[in-house]
C-alpha atoms as a PDB file:
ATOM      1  CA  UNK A   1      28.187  18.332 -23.814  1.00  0.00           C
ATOM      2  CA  UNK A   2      28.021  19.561 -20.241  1.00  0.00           C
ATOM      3  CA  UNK A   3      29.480  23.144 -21.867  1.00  0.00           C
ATOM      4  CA  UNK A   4      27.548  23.371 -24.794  1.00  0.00           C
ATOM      5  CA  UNK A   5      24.051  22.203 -23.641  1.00  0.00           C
ATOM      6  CA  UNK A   6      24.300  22.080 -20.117  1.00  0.00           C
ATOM      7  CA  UNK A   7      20.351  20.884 -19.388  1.00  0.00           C
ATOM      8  CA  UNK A   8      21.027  18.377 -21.436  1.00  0.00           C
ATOM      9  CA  UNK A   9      24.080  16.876 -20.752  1.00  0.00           C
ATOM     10  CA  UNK A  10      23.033  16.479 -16.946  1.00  0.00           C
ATOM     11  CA  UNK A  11      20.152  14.332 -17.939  1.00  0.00           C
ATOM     12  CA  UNK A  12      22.862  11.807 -20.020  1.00  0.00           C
ATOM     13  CA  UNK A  13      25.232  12.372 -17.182  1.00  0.00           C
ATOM     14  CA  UNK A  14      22.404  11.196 -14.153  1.00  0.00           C
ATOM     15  CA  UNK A  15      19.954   9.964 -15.994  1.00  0.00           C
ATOM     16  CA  UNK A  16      19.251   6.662 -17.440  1.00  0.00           C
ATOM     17  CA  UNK A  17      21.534   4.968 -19.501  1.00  0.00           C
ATOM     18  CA  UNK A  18      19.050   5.196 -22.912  1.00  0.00           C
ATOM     19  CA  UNK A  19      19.994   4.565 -26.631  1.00  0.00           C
ATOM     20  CA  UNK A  20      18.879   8.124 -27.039  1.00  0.00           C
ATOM     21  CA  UNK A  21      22.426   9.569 -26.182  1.00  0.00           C
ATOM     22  CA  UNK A  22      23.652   7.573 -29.312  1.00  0.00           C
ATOM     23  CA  UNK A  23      21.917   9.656 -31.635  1.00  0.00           C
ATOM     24  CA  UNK A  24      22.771  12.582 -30.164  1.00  0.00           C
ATOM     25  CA  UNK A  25      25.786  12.790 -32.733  1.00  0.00           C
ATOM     26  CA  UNK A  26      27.552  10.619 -34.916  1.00  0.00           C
ATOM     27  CA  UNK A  27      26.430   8.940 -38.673  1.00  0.00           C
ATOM     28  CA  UNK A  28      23.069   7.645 -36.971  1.00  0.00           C
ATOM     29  CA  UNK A  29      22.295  11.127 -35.660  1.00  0.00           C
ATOM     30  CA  UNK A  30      18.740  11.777 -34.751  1.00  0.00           C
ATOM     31  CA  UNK A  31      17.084  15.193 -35.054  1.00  0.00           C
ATOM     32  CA  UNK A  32      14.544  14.364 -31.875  1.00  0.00           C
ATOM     33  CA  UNK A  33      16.857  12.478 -29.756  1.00  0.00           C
ATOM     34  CA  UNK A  34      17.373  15.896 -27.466  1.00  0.00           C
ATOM     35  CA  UNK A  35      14.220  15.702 -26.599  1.00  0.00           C
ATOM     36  CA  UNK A  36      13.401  12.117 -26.533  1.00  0.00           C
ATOM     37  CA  UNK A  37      16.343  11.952 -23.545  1.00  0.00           C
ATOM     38  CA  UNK A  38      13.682  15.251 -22.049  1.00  0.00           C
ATOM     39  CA  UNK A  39      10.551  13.149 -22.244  1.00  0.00           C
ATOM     40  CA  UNK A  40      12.040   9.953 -21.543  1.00  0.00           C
ATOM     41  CA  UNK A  41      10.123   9.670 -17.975  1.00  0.00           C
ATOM     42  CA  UNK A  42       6.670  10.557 -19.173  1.00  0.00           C
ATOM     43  CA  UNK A  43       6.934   7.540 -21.220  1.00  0.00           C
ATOM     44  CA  UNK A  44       8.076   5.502 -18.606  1.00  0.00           C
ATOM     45  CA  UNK A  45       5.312   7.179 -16.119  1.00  0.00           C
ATOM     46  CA  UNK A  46       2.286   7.201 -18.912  1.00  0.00           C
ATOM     47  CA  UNK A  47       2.016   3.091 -19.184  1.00  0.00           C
ATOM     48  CA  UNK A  48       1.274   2.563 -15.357  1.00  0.00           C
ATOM     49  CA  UNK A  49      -1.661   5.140 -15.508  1.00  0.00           C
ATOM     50  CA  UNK A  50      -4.001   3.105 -17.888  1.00  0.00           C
ATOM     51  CA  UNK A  51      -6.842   3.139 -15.735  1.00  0.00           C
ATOM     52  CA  UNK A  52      -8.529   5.609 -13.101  1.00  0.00           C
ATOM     53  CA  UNK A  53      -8.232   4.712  -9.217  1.00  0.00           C
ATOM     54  CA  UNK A  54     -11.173   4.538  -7.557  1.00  0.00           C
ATOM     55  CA  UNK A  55     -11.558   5.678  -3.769  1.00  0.00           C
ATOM     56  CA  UNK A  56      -9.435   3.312  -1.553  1.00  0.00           C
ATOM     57  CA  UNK A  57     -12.294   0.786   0.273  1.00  0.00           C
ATOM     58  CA  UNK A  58     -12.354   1.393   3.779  1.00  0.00           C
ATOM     59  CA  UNK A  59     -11.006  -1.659   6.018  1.00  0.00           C
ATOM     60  CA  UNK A  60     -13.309  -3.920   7.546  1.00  0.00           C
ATOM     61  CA  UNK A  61     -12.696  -3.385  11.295  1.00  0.00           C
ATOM     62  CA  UNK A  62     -11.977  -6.458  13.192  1.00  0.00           C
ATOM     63  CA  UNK A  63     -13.044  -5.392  15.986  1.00  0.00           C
ATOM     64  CA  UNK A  64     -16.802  -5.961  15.839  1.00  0.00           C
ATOM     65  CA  UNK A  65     -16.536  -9.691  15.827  1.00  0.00           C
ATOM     66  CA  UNK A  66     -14.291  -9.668  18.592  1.00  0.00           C
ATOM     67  CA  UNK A  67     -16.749  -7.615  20.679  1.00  0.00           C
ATOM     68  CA  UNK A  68     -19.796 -10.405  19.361  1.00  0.00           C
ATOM     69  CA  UNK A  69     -17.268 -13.245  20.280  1.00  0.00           C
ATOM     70  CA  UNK A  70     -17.061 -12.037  23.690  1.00  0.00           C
ATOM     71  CA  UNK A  71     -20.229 -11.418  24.765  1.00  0.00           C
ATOM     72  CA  UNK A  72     -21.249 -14.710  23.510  1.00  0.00           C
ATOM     73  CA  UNK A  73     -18.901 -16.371  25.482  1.00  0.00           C
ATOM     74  CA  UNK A  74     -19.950 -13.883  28.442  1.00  0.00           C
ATOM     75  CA  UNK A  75     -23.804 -15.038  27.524  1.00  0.00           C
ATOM     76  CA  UNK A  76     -22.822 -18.379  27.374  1.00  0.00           C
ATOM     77  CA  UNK A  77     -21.739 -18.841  30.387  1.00  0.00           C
ATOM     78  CA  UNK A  78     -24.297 -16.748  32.043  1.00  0.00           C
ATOM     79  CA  UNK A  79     -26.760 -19.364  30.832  1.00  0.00           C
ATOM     80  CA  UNK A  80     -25.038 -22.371  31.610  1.00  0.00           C
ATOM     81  CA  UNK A  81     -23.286 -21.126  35.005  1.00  0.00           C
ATOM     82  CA  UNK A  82     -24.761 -24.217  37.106  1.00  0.00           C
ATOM     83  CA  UNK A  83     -23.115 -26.564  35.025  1.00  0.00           C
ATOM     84  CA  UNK A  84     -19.687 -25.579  34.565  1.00  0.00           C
ATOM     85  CA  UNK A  85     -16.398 -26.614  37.096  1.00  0.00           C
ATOM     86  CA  UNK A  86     -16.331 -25.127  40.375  1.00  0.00           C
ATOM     87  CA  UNK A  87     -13.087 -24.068  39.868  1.00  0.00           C
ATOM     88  CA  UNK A  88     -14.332 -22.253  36.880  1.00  0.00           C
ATOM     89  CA  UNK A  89     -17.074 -20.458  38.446  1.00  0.00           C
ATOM     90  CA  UNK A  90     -14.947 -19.701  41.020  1.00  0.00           C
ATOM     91  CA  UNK A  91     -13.022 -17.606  38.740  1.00  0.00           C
ATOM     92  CA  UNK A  92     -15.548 -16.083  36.628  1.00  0.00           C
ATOM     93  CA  UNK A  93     -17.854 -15.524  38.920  1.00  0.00           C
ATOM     94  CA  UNK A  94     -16.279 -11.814  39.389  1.00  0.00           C
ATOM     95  CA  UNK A  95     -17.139 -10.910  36.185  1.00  0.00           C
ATOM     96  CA  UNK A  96     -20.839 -12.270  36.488  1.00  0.00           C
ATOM     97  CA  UNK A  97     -23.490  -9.650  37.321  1.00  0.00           C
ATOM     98  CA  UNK A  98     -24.913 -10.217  41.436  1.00  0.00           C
ATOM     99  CA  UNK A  99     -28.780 -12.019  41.236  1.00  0.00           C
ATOM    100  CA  UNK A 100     -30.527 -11.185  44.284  1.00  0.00           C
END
């Protein structure tokens, strides 16, 4: 087959194993089977397109409620400074703005 038809005796050779290449010749021979074994990925692709993609959705960003976390917590303990652990303050108290 490679010497006679050489297109198509690459595609039996590397291609999927398919009953195609058994009607190729023989007492079942099958006048389209040549170019069934041709098509034989368009009918494997045309079944997964059944619908149209849309536009991919763009990811929600994570990183907005971070940002609102943290200055919540930063407003937080603005507001209730006086009443948190010295040791606390002590460390924070860096990050706090200076009240005059």
């Amino acid at each position: 087959m490679l010497l006679t038809d050489p297109r198509l005796g690459l595609k039996v050779l590397f291609g999927p194993g398919t009953p195609y290449q058994y009607r190729l010749k023989g007492p079942g021979k099958w006048a389209g089977a040549r170019q069934a074994i041709f098509t034989q990925w368009e009918r494997v692709a045309q079944p997964m397109q059944t619908r149209p993609c849309d536009d991919p959705k763009t990811k929600r960003s994570f990183m907005w409620p971070l940002i609102l976390s943290a200055a919540l917590v930063g407003w937080a303990t603005y507001v209730n400074r006086n009443n948190l652990p010295t040791a606390l303050l002590d460390k924070i108290i860096v990050y706090l703005p200076a009240q005059d």
